[in-house]
PDB file of N, CA and C in Angstrom:
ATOM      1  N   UNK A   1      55.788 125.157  81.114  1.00  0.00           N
ATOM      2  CA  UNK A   1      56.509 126.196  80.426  1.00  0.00           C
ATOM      3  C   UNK A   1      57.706 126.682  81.255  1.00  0.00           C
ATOM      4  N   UNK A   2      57.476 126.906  82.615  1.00  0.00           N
ATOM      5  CA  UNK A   2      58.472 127.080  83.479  1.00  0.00           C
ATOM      6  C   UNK A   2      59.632 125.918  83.825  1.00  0.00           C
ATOM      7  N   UNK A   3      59.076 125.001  83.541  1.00  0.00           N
ATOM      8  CA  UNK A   3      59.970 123.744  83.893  1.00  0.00           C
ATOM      9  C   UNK A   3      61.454 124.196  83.319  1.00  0.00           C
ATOM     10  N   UNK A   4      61.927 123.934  82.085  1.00  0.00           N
ATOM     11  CA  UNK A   4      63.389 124.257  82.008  1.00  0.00           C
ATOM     12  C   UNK A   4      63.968 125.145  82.525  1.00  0.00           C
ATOM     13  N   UNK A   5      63.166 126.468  82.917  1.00  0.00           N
ATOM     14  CA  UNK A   5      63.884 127.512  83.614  1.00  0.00           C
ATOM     15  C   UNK A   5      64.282 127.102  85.239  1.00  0.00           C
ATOM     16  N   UNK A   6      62.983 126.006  85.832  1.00  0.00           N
ATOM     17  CA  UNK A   6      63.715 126.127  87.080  1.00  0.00           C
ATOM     18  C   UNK A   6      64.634 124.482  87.026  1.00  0.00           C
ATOM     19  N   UNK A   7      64.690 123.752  86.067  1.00  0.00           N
ATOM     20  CA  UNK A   7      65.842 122.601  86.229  1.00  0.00           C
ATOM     21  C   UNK A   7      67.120 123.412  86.021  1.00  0.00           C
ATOM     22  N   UNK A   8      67.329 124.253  85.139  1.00  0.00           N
ATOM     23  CA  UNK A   8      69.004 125.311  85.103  1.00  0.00           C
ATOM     24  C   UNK A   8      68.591 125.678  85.921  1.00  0.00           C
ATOM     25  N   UNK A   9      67.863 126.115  86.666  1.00  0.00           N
ATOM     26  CA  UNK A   9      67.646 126.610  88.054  1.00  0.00           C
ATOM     27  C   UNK A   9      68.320 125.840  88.661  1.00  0.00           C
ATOM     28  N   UNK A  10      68.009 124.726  89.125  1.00  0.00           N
ATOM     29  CA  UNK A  10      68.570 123.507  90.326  1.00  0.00           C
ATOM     30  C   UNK A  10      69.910 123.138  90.219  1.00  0.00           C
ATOM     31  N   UNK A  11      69.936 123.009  88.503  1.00  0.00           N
ATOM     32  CA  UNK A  11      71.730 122.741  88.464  1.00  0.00           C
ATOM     33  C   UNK A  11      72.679 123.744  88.652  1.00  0.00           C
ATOM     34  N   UNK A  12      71.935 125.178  88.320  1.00  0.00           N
ATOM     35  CA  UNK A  12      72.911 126.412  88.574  1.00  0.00           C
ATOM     36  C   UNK A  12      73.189 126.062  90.369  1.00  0.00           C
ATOM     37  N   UNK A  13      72.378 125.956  91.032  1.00  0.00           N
ATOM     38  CA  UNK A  13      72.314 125.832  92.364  1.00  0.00           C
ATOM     39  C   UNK A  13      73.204 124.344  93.124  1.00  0.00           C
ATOM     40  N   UNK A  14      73.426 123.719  92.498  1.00  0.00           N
ATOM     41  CA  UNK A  14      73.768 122.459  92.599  1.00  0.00           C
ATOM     42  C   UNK A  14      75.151 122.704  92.485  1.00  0.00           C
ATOM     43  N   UNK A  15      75.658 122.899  91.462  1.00  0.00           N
ATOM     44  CA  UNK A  15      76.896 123.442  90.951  1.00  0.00           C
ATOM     45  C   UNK A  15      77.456 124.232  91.529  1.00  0.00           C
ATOM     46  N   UNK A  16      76.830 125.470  91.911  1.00  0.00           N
ATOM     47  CA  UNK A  16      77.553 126.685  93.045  1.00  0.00           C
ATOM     48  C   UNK A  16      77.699 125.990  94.373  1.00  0.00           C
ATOM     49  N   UNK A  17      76.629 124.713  95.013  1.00  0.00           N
ATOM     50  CA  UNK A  17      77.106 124.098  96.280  1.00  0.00           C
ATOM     51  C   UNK A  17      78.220 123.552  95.974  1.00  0.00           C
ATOM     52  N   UNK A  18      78.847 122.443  95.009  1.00  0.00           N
ATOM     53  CA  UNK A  18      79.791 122.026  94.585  1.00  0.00           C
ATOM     54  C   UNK A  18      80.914 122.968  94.571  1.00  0.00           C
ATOM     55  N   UNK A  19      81.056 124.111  93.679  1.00  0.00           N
ATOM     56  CA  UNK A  19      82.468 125.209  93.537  1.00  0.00           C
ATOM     57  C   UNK A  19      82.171 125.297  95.490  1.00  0.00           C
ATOM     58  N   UNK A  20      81.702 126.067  96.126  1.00  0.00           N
ATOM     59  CA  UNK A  20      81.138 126.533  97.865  1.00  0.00           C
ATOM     60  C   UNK A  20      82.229 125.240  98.688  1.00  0.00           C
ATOM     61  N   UNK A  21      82.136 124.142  98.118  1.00  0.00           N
ATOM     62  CA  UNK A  21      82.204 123.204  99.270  1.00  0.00           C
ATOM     63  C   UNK A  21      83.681 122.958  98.692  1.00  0.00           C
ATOM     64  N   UNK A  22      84.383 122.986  97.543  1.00  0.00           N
ATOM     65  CA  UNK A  22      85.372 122.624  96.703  1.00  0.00           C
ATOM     66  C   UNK A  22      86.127 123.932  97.503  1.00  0.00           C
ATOM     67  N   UNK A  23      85.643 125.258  97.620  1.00  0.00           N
ATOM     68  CA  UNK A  23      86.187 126.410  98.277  1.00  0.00           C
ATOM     69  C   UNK A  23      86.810 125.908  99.808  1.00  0.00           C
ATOM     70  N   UNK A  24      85.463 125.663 100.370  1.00  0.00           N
ATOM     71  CA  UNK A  24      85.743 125.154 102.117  1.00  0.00           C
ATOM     72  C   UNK A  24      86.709 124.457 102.032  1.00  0.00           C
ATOM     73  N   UNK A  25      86.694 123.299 100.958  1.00  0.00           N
ATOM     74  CA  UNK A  25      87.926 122.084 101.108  1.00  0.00           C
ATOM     75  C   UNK A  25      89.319 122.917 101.191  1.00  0.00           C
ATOM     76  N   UNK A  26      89.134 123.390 100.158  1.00  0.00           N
ATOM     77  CA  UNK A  26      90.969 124.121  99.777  1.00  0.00           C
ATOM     78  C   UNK A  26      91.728 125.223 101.271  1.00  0.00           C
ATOM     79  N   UNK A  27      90.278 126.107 101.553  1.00  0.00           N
ATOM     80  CA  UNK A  27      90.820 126.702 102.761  1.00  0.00           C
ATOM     81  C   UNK A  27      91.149 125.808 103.892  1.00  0.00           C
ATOM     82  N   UNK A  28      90.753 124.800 104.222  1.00  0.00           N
ATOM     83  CA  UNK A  28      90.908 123.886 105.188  1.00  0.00           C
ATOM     84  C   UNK A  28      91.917 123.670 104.932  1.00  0.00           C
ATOM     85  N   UNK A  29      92.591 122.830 103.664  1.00  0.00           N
ATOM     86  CA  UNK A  29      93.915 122.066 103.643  1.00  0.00           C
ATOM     87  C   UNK A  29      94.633 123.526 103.699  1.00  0.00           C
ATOM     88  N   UNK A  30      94.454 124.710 103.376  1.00  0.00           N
ATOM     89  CA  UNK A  30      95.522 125.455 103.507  1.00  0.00           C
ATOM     90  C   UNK A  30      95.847 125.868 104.715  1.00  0.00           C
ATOM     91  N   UNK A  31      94.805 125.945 105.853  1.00  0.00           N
ATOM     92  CA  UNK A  31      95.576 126.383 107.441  1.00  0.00           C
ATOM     93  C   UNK A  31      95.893 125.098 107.714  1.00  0.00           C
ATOM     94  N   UNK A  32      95.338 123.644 107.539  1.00  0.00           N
ATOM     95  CA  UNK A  32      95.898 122.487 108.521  1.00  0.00           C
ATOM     96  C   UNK A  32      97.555 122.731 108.113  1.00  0.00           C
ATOM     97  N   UNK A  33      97.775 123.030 106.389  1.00  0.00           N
ATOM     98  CA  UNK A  33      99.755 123.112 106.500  1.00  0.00           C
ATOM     99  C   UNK A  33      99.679 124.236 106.758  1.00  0.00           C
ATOM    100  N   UNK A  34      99.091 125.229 107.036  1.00  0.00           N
ATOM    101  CA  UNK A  34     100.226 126.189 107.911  1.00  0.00           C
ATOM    102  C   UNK A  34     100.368 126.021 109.117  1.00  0.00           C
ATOM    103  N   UNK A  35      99.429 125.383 109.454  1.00  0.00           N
ATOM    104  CA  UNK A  35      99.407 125.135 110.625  1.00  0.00           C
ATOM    105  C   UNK A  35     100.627 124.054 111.162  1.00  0.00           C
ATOM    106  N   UNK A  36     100.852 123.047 110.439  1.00  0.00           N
ATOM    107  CA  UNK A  36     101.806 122.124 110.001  1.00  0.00           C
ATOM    108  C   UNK A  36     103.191 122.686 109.832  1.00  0.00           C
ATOM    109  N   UNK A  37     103.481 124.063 109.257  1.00  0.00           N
ATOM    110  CA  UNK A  37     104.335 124.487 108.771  1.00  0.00           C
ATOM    111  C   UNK A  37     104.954 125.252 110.159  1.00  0.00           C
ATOM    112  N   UNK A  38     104.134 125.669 110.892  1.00  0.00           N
ATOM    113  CA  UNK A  38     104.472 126.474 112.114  1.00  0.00           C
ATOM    114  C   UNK A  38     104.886 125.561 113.213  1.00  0.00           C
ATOM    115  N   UNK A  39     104.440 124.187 113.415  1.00  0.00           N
ATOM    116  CA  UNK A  39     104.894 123.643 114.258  1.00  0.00           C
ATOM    117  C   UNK A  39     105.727 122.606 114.288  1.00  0.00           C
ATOM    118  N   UNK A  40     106.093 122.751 113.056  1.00  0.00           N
ATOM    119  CA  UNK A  40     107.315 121.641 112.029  1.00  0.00           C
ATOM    120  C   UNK A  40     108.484 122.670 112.359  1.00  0.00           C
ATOM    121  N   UNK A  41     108.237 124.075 111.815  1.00  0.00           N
ATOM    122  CA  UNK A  41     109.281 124.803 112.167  1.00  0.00           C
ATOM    123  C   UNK A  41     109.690 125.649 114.068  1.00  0.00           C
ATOM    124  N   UNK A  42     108.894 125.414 114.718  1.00  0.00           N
ATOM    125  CA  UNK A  42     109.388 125.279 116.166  1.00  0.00           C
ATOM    126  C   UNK A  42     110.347 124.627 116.411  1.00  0.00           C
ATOM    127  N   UNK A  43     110.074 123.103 115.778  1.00  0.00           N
ATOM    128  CA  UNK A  43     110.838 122.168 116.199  1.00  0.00           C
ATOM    129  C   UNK A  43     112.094 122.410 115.475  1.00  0.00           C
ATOM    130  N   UNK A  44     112.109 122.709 114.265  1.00  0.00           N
ATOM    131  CA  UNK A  44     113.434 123.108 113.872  1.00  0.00           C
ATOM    132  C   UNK A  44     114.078 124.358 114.368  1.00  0.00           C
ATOM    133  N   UNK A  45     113.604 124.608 114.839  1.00  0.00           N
ATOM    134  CA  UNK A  45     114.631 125.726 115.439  1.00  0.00           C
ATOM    135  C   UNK A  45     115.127 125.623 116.850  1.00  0.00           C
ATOM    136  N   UNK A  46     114.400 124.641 117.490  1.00  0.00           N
ATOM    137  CA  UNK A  46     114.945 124.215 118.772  1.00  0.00           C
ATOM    138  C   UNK A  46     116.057 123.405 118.041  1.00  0.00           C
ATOM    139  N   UNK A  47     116.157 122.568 116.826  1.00  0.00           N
ATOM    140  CA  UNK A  47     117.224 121.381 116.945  1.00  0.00           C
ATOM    141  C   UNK A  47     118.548 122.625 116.307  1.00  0.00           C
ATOM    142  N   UNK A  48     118.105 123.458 115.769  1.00  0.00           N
ATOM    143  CA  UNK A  48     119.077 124.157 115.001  1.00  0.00           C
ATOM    144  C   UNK A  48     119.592 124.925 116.271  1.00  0.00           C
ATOM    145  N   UNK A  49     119.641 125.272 117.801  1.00  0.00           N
ATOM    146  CA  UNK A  49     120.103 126.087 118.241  1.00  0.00           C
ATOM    147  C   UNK A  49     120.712 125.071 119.459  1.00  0.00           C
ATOM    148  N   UNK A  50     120.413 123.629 119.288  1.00  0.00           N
ATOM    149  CA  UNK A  50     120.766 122.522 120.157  1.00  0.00           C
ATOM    150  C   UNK A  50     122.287 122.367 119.131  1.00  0.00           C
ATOM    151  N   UNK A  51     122.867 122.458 117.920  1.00  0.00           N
ATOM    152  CA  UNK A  51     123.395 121.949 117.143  1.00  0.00           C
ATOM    153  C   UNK A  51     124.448 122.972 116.831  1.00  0.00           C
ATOM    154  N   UNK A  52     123.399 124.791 117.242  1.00  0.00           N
ATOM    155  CA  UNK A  52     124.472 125.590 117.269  1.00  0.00           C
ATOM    156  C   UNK A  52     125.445 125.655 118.903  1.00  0.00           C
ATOM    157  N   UNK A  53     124.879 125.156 119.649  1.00  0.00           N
ATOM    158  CA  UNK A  53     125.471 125.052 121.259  1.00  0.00           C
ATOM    159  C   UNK A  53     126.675 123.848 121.256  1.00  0.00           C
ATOM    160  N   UNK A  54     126.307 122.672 120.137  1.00  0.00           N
ATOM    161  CA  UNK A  54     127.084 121.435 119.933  1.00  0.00           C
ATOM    162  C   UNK A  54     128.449 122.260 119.470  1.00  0.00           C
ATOM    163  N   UNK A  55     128.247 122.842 118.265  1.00  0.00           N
ATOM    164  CA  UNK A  55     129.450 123.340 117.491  1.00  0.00           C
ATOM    165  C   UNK A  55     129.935 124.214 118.117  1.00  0.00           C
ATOM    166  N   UNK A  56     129.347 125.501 119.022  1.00  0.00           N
ATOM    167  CA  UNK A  56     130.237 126.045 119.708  1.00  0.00           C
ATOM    168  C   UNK A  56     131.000 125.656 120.636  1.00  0.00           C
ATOM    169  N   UNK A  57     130.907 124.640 121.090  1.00  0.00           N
ATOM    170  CA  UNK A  57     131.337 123.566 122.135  1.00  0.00           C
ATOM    171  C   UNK A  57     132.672 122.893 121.681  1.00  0.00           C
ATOM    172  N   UNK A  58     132.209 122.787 120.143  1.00  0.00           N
ATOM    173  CA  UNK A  58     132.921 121.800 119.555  1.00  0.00           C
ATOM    174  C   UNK A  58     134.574 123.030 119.258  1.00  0.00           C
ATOM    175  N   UNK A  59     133.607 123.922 118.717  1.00  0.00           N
ATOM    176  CA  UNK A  59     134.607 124.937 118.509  1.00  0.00           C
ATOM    177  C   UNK A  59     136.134 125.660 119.464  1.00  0.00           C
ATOM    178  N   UNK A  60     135.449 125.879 121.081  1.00  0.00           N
ATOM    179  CA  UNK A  60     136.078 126.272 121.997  1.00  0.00           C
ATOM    180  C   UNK A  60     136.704 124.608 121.996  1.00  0.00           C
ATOM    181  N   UNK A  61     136.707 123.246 122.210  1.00  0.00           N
ATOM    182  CA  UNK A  61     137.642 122.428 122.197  1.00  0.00           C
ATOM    183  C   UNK A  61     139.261 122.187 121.127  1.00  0.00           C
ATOM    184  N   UNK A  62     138.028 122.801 119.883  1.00  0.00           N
ATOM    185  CA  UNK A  62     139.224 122.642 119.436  1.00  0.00           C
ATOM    186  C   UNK A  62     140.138 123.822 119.527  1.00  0.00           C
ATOM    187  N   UNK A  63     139.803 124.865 119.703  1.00  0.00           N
ATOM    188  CA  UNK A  63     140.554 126.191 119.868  1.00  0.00           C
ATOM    189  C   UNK A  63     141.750 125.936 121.335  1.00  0.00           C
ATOM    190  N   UNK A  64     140.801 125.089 122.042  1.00  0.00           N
ATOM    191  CA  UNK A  64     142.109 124.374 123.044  1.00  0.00           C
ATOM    192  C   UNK A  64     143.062 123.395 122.926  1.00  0.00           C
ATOM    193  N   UNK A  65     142.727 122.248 122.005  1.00  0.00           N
ATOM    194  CA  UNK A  65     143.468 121.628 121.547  1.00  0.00           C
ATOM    195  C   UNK A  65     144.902 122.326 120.283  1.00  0.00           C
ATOM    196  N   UNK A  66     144.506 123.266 119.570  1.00  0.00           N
ATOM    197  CA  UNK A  66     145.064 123.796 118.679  1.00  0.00           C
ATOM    198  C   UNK A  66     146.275 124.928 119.460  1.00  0.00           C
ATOM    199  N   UNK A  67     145.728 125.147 120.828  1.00  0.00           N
ATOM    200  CA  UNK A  67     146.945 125.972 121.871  1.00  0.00           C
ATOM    201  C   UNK A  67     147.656 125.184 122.016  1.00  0.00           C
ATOM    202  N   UNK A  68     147.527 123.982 122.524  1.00  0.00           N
ATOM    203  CA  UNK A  68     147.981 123.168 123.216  1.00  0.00           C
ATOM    204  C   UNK A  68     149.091 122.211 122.154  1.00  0.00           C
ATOM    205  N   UNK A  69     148.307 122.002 121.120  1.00  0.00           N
ATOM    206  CA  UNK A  69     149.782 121.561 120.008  1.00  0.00           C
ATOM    207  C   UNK A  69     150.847 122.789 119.615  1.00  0.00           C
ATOM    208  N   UNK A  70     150.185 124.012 119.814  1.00  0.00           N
ATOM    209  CA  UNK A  70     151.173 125.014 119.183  1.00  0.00           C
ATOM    210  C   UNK A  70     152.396 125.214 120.329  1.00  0.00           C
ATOM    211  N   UNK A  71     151.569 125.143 121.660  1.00  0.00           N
ATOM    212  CA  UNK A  71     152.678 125.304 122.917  1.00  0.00           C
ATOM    213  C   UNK A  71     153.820 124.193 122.928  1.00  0.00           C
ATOM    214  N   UNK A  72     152.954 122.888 122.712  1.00  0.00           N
ATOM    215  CA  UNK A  72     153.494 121.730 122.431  1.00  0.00           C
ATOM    216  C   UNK A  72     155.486 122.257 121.377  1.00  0.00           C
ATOM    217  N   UNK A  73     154.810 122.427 119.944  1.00  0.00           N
ATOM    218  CA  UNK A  73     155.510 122.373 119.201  1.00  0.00           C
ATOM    219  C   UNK A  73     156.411 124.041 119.437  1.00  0.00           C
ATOM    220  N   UNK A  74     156.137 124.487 120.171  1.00  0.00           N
ATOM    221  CA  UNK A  74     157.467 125.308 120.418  1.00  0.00           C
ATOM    222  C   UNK A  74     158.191 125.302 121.238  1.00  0.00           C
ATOM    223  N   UNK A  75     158.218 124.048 122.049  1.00  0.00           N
ATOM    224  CA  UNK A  75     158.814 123.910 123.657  1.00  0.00           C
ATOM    225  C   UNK A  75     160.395 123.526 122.760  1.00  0.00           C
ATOM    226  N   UNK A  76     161.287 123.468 123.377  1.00  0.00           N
ATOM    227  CA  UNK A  76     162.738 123.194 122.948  1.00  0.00           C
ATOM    228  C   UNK A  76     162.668 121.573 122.583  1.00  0.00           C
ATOM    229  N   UNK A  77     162.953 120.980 122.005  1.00  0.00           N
ATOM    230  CA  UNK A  77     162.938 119.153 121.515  1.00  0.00           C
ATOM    231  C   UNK A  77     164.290 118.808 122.465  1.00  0.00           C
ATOM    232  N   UNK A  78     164.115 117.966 123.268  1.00  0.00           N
ATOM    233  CA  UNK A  78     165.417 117.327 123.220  1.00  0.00           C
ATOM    234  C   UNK A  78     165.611 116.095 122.067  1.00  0.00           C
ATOM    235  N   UNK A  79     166.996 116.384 122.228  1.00  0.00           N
ATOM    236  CA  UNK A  79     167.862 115.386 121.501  1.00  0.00           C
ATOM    237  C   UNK A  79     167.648 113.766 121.769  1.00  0.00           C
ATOM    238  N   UNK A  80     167.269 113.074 121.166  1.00  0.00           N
ATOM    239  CA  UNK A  80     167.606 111.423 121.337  1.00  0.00           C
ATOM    240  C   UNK A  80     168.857 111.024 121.808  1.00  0.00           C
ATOM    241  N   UNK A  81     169.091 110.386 122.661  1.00  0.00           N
ATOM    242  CA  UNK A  81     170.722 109.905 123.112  1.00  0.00           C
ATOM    243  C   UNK A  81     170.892 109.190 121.682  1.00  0.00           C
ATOM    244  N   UNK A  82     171.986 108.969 121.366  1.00  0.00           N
ATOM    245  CA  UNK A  82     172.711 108.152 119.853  1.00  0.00           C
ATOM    246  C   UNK A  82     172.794 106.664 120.932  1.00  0.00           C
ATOM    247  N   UNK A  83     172.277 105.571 120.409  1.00  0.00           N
ATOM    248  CA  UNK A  83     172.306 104.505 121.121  1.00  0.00           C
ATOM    249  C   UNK A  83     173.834 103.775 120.599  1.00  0.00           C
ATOM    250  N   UNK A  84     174.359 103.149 121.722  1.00  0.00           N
ATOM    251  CA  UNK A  84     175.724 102.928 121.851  1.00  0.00           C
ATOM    252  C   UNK A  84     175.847 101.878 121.208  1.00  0.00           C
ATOM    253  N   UNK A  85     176.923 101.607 120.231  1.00  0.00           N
ATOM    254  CA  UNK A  85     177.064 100.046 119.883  1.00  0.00           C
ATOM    255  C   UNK A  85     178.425  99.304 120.109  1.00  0.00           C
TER     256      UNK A  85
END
Protein backbone atom coordinates (compact mmCIF):
# COMPACT_ATOMS: atom_id res chain seq x y z
CA UNK A 1 0.00 0.00 0.00
CA UNK A 2 2.92 2.20 0.79
CA UNK A 3 4.85 1.27 -2.20
CA UNK A 4 3.81 4.18 -4.64
CA UNK A 5 4.22 6.67 -1.99
CA UNK A 6 7.79 5.80 -1.35
CA UNK A 7 8.81 5.20 -5.38
CA UNK A 8 7.61 9.32 -5.84
CA UNK A 9 9.47 9.19 -2.87
CA UNK A 10 12.85 8.04 -4.57
CA UNK A 11 12.23 9.94 -7.74
CA UNK A 12 11.30 13.17 -5.84
CA UNK A 13 14.78 12.49 -4.25
CA UNK A 14 16.55 11.50 -7.32
CA UNK A 15 15.49 14.49 -9.17
CA UNK A 16 16.38 17.12 -6.41
CA UNK A 17 20.10 15.27 -6.53
CA UNK A 18 19.98 15.98 -10.26
CA UNK A 19 18.56 20.02 -10.07
CA UNK A 20 21.65 19.99 -6.51
CA UNK A 21 24.37 18.77 -8.82
CA UNK A 22 23.05 20.77 -12.17
CA UNK A 23 23.31 23.85 -9.35
CA UNK A 24 27.11 22.86 -8.29
CA UNK A 25 27.84 22.58 -12.11
CA UNK A 26 26.66 26.17 -13.05
CA UNK A 27 28.39 27.80 -9.89
CA UNK A 28 31.60 26.18 -10.83
CA UNK A 29 31.61 27.31 -14.50
CA UNK A 30 30.67 30.69 -13.16
CA UNK A 31 33.89 31.46 -10.85
CA UNK A 32 36.34 29.30 -13.25
CA UNK A 33 35.24 32.61 -15.93
CA UNK A 34 35.53 34.97 -13.47
CA UNK A 35 38.15 33.77 -12.55
CA UNK A 36 39.25 33.72 -16.29
CA UNK A 37 37.92 37.12 -16.66
CA UNK A 38 40.26 38.60 -13.92
CA UNK A 39 43.31 37.23 -15.19
CA UNK A 40 42.61 37.76 -18.94
CA UNK A 41 42.09 41.29 -17.84
CA UNK A 42 45.55 41.82 -15.84
CA UNK A 43 47.05 40.99 -18.82
CA UNK A 44 45.25 43.51 -20.68
CA UNK A 45 46.02 46.14 -18.89
CA UNK A 46 49.64 45.56 -18.67
CA UNK A 47 49.57 45.48 -22.74
CA UNK A 48 47.29 48.59 -22.75
CA UNK A 49 49.77 50.72 -20.61
CA UNK A 50 52.93 49.07 -22.62
CA UNK A 51 51.07 50.63 -25.85
CA UNK A 52 50.14 53.76 -23.91
CA UNK A 53 54.18 54.35 -23.13
CA UNK A 54 54.68 53.28 -27.13
CA UNK A 55 52.38 56.22 -28.25
CA UNK A 56 53.60 58.62 -25.88
CA UNK A 57 56.94 58.00 -27.18
CA UNK A 58 55.64 58.02 -30.43
CA UNK A 59 53.99 61.27 -29.70
CA UNK A 60 57.02 63.38 -28.12
CA UNK A 61 58.96 62.18 -31.60
CA UNK A 62 56.79 63.44 -33.56
CA UNK A 63 56.23 66.72 -31.70
CA UNK A 64 60.13 66.91 -32.48
CA UNK A 65 60.10 66.18 -35.81
CA UNK A 66 57.13 68.67 -36.48
CA UNK A 67 59.69 71.62 -34.69
CA UNK A 68 62.16 70.71 -36.65
CA UNK A 69 60.29 70.98 -40.19
CA UNK A 70 58.66 74.20 -38.97
CA UNK A 71 62.29 75.69 -38.03
CA UNK A 72 63.33 74.06 -41.18
CA UNK A 73 60.69 75.90 -43.30
CA UNK A 74 61.21 79.32 -41.89
CA UNK A 75 64.96 79.60 -42.23
CA UNK A 76 65.55 82.17 -45.31
CA UNK A 77 65.75 79.73 -48.83
CA UNK A 78 68.55 80.57 -50.79
CA UNK A 79 68.30 81.18 -54.29
CA UNK A 80 69.51 78.48 -56.95
CA UNK A 81 72.42 80.01 -59.04
CA UNK A 82 70.61 80.33 -62.81
CA UNK A 83 72.95 77.77 -64.54
CA UNK A 84 75.02 79.45 -67.30
CA UNK A 85 74.61 78.61 -70.91
Amino acid sequence: MLYPIKKVKEEWAKLHAKLDAAQNELVQQRENHLTHIQASSEAQVKLLEKVSETLSGVRLDLKEQTGFIQAMSMSPRRARAAAKK
